[in-house]
C-alpha atoms as a PDB file:
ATOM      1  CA  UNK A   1     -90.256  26.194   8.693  1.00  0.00           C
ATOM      2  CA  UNK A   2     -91.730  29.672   8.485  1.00  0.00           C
ATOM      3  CA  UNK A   3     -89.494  31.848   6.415  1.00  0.00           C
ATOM      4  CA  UNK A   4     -89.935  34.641   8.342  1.00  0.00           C
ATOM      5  CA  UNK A   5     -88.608  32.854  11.461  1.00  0.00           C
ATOM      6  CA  UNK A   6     -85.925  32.047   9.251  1.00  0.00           C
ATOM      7  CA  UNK A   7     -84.851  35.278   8.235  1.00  0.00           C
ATOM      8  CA  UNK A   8     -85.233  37.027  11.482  1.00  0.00           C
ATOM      9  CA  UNK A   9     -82.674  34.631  13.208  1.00  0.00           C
ATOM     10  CA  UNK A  10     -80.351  35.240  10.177  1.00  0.00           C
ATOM     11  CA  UNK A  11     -80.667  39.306  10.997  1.00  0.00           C
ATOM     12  CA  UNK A  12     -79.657  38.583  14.462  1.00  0.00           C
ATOM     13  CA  UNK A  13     -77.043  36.447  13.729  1.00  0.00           C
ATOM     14  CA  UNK A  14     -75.536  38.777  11.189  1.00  0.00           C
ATOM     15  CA  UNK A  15     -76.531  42.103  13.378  1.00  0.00           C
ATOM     16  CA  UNK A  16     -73.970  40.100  15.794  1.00  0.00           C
ATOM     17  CA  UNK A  17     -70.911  39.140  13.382  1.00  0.00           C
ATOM     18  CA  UNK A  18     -71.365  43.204  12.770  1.00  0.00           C
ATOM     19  CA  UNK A  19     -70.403  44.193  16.024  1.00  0.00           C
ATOM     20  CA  UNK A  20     -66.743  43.215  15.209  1.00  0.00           C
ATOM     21  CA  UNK A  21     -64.616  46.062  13.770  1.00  0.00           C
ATOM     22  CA  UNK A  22     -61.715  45.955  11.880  1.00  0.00           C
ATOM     23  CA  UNK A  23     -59.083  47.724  10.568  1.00  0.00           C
ATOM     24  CA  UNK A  24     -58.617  46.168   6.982  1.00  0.00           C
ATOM     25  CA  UNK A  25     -54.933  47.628   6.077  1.00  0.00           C
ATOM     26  CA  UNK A  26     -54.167  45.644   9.358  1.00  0.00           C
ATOM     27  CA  UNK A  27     -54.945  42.665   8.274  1.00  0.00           C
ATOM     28  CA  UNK A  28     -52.140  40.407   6.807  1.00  0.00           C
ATOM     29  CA  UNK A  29     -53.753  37.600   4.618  1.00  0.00           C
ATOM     30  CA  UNK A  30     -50.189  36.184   4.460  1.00  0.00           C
ATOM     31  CA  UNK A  31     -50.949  34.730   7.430  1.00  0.00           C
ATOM     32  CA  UNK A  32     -53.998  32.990   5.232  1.00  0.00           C
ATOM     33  CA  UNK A  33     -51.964  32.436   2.596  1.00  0.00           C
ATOM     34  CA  UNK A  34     -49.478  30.056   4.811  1.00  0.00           C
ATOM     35  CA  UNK A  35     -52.042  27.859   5.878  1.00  0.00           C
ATOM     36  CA  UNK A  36     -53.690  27.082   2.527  1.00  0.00           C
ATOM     37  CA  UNK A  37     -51.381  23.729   1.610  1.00  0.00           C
ATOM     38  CA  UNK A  38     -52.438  22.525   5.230  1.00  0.00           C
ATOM     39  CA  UNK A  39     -55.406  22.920   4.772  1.00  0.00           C
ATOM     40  CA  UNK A  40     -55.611  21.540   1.088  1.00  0.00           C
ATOM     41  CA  UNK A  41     -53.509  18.363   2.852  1.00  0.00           C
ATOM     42  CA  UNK A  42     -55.957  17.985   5.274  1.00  0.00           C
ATOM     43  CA  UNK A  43     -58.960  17.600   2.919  1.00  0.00           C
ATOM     44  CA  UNK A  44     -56.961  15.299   1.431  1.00  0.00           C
ATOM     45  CA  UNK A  45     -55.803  12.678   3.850  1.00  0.00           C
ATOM     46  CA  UNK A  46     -58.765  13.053   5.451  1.00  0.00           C
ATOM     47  CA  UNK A  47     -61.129  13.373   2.852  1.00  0.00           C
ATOM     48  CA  UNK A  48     -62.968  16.239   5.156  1.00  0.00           C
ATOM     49  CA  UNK A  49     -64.635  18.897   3.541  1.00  0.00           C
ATOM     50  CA  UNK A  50     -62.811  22.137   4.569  1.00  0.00           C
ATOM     51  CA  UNK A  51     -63.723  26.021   4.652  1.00  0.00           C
ATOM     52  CA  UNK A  52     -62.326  29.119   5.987  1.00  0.00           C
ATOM     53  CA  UNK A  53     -65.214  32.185   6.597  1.00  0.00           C
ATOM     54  CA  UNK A  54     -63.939  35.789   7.033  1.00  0.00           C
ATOM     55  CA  UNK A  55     -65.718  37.862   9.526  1.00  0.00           C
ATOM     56  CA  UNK A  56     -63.676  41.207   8.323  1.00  0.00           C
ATOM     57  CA  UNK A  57     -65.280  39.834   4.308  1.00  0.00           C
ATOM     58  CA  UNK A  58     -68.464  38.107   5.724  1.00  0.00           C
ATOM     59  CA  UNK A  59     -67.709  35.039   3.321  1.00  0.00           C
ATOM     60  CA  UNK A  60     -65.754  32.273   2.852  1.00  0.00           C
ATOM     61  CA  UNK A  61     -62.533  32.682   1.306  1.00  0.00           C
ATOM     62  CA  UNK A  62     -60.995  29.329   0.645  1.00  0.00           C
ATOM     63  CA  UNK A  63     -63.238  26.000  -0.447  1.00  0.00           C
ATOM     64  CA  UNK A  64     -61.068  22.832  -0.482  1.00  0.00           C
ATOM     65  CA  UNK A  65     -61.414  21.188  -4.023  1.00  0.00           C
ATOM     66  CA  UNK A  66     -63.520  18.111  -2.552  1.00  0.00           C
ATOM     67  CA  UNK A  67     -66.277  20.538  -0.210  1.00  0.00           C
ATOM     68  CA  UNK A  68     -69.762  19.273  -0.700  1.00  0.00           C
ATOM     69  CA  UNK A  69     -68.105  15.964  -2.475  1.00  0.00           C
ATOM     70  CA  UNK A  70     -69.327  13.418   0.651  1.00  0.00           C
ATOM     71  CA  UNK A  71     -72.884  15.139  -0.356  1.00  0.00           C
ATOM     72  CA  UNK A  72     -73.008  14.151  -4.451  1.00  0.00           C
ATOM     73  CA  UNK A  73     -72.368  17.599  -4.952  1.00  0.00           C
ATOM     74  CA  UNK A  74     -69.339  20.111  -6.837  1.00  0.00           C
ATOM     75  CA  UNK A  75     -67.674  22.239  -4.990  1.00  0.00           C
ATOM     76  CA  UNK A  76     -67.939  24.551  -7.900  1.00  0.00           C
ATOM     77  CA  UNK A  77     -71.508  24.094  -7.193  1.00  0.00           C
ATOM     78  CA  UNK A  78     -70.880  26.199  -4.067  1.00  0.00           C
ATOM     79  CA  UNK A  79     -68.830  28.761  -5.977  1.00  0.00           C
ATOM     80  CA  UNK A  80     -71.293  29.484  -8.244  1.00  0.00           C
ATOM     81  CA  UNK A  81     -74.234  30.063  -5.569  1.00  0.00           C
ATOM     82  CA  UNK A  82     -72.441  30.904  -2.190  1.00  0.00           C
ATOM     83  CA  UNK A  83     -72.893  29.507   0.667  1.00  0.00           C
ATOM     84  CA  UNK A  84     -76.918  29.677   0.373  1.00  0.00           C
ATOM     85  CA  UNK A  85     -76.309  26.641  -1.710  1.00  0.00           C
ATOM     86  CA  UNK A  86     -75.307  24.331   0.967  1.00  0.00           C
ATOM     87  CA  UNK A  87     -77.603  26.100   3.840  1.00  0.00           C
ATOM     88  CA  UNK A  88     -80.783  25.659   1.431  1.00  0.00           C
ATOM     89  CA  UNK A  89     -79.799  22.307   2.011  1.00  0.00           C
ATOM     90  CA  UNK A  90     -80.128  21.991   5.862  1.00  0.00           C
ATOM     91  CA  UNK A  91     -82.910  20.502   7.341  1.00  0.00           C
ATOM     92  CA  UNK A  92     -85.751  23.275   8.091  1.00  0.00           C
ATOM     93  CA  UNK A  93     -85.616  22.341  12.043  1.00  0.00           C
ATOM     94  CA  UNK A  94     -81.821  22.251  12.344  1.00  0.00           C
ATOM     95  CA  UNK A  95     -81.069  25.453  10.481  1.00  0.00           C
ATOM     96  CA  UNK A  96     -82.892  27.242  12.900  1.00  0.00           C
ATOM     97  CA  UNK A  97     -80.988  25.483  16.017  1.00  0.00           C
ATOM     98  CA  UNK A  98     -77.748  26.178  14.103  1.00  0.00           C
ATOM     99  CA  UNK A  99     -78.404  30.035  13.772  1.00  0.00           C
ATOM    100  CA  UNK A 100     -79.780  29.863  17.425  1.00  0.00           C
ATOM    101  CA  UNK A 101     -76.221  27.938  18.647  1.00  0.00           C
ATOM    102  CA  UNK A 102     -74.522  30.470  16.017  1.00  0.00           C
ATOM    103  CA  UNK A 103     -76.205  33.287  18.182  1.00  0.00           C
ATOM    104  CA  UNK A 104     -75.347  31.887  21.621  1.00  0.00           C
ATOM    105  CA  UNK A 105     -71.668  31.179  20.115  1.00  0.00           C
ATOM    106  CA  UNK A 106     -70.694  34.348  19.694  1.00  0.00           C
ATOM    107  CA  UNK A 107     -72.294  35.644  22.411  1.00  0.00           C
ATOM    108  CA  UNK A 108     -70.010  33.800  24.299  1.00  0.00           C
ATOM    109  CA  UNK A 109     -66.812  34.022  22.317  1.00  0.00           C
ATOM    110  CA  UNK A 110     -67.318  37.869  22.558  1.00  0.00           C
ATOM    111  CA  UNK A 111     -66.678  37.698  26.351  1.00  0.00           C
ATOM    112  CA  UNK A 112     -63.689  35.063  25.661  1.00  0.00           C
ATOM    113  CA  UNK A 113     -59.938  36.287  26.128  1.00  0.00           C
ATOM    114  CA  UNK A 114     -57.696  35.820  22.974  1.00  0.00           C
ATOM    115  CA  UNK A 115     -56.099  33.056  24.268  1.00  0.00           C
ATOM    116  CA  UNK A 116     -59.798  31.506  25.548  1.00  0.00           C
ATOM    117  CA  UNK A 117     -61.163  32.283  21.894  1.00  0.00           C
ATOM    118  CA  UNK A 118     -58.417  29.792  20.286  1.00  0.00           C
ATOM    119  CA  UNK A 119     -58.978  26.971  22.929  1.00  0.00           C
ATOM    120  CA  UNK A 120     -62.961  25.930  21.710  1.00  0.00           C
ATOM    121  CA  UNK A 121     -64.181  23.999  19.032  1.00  0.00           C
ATOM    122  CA  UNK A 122     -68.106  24.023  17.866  1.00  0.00           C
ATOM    123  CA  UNK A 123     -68.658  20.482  17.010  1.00  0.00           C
ATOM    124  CA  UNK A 124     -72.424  19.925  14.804  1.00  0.00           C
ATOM    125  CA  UNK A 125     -74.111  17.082  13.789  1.00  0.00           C
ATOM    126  CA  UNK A 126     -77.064  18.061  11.449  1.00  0.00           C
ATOM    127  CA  UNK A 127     -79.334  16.849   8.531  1.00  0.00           C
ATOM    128  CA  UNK A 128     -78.237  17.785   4.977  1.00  0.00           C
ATOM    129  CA  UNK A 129     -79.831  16.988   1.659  1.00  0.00           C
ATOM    130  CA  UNK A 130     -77.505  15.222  -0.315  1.00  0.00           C
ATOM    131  CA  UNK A 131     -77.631  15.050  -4.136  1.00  0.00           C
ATOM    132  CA  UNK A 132     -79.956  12.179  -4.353  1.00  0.00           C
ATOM    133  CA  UNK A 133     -82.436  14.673  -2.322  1.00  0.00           C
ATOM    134  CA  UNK A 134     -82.340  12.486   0.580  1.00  0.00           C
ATOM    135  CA  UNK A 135     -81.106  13.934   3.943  1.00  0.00           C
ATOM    136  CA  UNK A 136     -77.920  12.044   5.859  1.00  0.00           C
ATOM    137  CA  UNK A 137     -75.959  13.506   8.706  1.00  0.00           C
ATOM    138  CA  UNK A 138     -73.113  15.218   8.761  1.00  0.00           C
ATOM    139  CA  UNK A 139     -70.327  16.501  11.229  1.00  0.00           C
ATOM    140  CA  UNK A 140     -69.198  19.686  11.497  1.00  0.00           C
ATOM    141  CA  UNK A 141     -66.680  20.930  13.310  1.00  0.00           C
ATOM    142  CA  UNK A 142     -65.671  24.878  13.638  1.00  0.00           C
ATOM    143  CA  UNK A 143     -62.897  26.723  15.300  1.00  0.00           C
ATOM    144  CA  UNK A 144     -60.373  29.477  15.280  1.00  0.00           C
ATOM    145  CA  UNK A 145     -57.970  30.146  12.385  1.00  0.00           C
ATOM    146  CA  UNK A 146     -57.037  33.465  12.869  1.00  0.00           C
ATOM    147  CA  UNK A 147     -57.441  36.271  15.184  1.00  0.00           C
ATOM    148  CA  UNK A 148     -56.937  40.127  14.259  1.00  0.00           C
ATOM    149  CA  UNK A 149     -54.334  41.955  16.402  1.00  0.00           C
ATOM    150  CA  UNK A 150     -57.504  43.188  18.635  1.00  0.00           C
ATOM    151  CA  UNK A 151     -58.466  39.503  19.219  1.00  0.00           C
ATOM    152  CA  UNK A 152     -61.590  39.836  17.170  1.00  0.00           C
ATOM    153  CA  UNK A 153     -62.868  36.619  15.483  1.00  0.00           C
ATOM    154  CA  UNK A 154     -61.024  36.995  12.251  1.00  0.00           C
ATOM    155  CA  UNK A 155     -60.667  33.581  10.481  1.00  0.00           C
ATOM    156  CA  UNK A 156     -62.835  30.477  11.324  1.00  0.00           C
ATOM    157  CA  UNK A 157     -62.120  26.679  10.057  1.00  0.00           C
ATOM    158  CA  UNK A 158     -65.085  24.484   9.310  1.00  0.00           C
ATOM    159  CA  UNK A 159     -64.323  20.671   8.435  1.00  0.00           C
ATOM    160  CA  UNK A 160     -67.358  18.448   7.468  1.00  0.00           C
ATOM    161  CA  UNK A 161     -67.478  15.015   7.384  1.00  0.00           C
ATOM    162  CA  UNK A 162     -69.963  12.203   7.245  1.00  0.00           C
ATOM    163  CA  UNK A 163     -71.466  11.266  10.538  1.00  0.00           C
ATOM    164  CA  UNK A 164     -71.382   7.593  11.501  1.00  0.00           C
ATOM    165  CA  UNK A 165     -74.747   8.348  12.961  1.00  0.00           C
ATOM    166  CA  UNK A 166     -77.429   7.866  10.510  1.00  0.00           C
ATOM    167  CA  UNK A 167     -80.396   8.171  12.689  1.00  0.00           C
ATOM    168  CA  UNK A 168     -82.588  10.790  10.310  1.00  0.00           C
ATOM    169  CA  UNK A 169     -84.993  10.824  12.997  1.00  0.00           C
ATOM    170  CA  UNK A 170     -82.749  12.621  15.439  1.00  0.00           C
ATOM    171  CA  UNK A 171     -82.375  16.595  15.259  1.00  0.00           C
ATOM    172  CA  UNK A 172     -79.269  18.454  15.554  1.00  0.00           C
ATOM    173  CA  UNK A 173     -76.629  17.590  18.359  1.00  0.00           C
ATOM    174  CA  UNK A 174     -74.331  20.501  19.309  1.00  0.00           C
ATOM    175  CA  UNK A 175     -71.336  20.114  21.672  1.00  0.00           C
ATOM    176  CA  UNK A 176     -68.685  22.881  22.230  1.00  0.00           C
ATOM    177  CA  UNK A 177     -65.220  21.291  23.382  1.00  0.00           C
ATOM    178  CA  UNK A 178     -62.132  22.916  24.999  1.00  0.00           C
ATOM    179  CA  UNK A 179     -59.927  21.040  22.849  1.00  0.00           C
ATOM    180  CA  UNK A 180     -56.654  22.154  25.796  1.00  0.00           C
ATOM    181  CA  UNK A 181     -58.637  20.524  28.282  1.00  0.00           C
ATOM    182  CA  UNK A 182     -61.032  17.704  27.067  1.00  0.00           C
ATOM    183  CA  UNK A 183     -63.875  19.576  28.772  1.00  0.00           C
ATOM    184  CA  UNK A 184     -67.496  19.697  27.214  1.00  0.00           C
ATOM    185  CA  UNK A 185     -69.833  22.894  27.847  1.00  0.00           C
ATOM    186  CA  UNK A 186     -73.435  22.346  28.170  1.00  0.00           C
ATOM    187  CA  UNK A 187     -74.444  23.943  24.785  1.00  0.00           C
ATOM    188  CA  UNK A 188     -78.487  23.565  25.913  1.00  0.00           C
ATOM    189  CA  UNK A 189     -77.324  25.534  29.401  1.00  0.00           C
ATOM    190  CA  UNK A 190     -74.974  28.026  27.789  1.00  0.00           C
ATOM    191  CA  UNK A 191     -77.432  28.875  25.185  1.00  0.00           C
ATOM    192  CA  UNK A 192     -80.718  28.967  27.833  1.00  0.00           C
ATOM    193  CA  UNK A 193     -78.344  31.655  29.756  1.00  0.00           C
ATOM    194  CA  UNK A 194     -77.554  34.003  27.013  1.00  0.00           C
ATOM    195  CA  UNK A 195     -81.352  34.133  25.581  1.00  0.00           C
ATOM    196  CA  UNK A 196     -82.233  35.436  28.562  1.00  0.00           C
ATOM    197  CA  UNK A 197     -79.382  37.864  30.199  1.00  0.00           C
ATOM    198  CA  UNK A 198     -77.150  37.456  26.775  1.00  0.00           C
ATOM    199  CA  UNK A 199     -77.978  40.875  26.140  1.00  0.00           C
ATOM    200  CA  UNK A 200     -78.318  42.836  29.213  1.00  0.00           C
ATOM    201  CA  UNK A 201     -81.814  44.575  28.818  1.00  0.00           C
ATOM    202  CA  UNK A 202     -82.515  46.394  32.023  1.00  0.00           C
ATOM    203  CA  UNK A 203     -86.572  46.571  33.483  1.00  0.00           C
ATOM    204  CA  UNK A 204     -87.216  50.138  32.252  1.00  0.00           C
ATOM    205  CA  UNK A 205     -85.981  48.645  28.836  1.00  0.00           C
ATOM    206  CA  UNK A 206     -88.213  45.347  28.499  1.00  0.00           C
ATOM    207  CA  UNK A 207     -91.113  47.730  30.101  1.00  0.00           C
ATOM    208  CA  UNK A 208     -90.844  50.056  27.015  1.00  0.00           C
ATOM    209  CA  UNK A 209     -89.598  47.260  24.554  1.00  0.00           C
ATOM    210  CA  UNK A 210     -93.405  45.408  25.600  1.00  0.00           C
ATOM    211  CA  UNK A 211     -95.226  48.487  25.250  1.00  0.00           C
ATOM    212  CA  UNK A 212     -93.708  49.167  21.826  1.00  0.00           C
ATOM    213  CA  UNK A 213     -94.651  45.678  20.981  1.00  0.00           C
ATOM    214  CA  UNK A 214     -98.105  46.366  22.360  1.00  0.00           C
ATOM    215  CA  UNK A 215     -98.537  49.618  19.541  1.00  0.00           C
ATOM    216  CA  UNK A 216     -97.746  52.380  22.006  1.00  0.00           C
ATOM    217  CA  UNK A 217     -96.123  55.695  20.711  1.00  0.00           C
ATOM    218  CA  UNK A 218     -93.279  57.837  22.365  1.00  0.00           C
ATOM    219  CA  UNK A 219     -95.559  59.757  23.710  1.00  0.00           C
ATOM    220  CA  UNK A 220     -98.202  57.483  24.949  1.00  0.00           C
ATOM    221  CA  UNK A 221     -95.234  55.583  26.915  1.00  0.00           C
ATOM    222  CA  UNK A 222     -94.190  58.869  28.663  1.00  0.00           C
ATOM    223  CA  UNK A 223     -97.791  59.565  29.701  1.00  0.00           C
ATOM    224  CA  UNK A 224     -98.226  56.030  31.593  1.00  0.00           C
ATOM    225  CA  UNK A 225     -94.802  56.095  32.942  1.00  0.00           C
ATOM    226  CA  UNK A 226     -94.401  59.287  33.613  1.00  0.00           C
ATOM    227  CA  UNK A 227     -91.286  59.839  32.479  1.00  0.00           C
ATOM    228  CA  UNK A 228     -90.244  62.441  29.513  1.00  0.00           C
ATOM    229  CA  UNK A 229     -90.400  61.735  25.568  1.00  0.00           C
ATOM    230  CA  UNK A 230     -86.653  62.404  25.638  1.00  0.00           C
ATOM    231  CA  UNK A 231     -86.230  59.603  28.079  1.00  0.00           C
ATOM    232  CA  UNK A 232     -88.357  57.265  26.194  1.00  0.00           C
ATOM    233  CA  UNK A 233     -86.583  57.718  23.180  1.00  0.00           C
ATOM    234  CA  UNK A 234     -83.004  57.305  24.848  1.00  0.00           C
ATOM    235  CA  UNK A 235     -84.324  54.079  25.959  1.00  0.00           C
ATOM    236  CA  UNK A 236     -85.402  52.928  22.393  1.00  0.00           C
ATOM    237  CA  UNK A 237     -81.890  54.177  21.002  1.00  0.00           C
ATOM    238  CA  UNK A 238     -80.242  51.781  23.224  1.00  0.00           C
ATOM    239  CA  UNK A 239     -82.666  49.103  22.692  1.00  0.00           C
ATOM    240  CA  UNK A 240     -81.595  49.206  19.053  1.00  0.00           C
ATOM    241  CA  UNK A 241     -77.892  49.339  19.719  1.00  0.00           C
ATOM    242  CA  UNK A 242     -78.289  46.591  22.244  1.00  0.00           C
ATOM    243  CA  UNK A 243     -80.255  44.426  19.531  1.00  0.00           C
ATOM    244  CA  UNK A 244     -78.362  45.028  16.719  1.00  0.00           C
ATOM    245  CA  UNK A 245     -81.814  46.349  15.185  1.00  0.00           C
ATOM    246  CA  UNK A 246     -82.315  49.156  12.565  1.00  0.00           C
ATOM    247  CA  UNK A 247     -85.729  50.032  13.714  1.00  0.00           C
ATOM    248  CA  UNK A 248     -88.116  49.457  16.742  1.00  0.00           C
ATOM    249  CA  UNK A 249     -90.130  46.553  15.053  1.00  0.00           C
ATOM    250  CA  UNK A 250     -86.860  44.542  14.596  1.00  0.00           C
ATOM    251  CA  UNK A 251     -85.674  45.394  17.926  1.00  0.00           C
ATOM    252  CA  UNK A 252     -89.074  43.692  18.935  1.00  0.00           C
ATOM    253  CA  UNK A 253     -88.614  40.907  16.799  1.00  0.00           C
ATOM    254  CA  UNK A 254     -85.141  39.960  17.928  1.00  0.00           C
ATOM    255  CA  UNK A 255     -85.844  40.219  21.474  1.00  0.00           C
ATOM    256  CA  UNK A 256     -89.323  38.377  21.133  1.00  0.00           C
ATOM    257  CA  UNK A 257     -86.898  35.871  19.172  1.00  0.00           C
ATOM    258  CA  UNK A 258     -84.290  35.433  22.195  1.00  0.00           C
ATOM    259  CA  UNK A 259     -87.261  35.491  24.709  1.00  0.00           C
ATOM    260  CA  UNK A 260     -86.665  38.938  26.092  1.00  0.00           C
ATOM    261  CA  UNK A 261     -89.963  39.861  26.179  1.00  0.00           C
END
């Protein structure tokens, strides 16, 4: 996998877990608090690995003693180098389909009601290294802990377990499941939609976006559309907010990423 690839998806997914705001004196991490011995007694009877990730923090907060156990691995192993530990562990090709499906995710659960946001579960099955450096497949399962008072994404639960399929030669598998309804969205669909009108680029936008990809200037753009600097650059402001960018070469990376021009 080409590093750079990798990194750029990271900056989009992380440009987009940015666009939340909160108000951290609102936040009441009792409510965390109360669900830690559930959580510790569900890594237990089930022997799942378990994780909560803060969006307010950006990082996971809680590690059940036995995460990364089903892998050969410590959890303190995890402590000790964040969660780059276990993602330099992914597979090359399915890290990249789980920041894509990370990207479309949000996306989607940005548009969701409250109540809609709680009702969805992100089911994964990927290819991990374990600590005999050989890969097996795991499942992992997110979903909702915690909303803020604003219904932003607050607190996420991940549980990872080992998958019964151990078919190495099959990439990633992603399903997203309204767990109130038994009903499976088309991940491949949802995901096809959203790199293409995700982010709501209008024509005058993708025109300028290409010719900025192409090496034209402010001014060079205003001569062949004949339109003012002034209006050029209001369009590349926008382009950067819409993108989550903080200059016009990521902006063109990020869009050439999600196929928007």
């Amino acid at each position: 996998m080409n590093s750079t690839n990798k990194e750029d998806i990271g900056n989009i997914y992380f440009q987009l877990i940015n666009q939340q705001q909160f108000i951290t004196k609102e936040l009441d991490y009792a409510n965390f608090y109360n669900h830690i011995p559930t959580l510790q007694a569900l890594a237990t009877i089930g022997n799942s690995g378990i994780s909560v990730f803060d969006f307010s923090k950006k990082e996971h907060i809680f590690y059940s003693p036995n995460f990364c156990t089903q892998l050969g691995y410590q959890v303190q192993d995890v402590l000790d180098n964040g969660q780059s530990f276990l993602d330099n562990k992914i597979h090359p090709d399915d890290y990249i389909e789980l920041m894509k499906n990370g990207i479309t995710l949000l996306k989607l659960f940005y548009q969701f009601s409250s109540d809609e946001k709680t009702n969805y579960k992100l089911i994964n099955e990927y290819r991990v290294l374990n600590a005999e450096n050989k890969y097996i497949k795991i499942l992992e399962q997110h979903q909702v802990l915690e909303l803020d008072k604003y219904g932003n994404l607050w607190l996420t639960l991940s549980t990872i377990d080992i998958s019964p399929n151990q078919n190495i030669d099959e990439q990633i598998k992603c399903q997203l499941l309204n767990f109130r309804t038994g009903k499976l969205v088309s991940f491949k669909e949802e995901r096809k939609t959203n790199e293409t009108v995700g982010i709501p680029l209008t024509q005058r936008e993708k025109q300028i976006l290409q010719m900025v990809k192409e090496g034209y200037l402010s001014k060079e753009i205003s001569n062949k559309l004949a339109i003012s600097v002034h209006t050029v650059n209001t369009h590349r402001q926008r382009l950067l907010e819409k993108l989550g960018a903080n200059n016009s070469m990521e902006a063109v990376v990020f869009a050439s990423k999600l196929g928007l021009v």
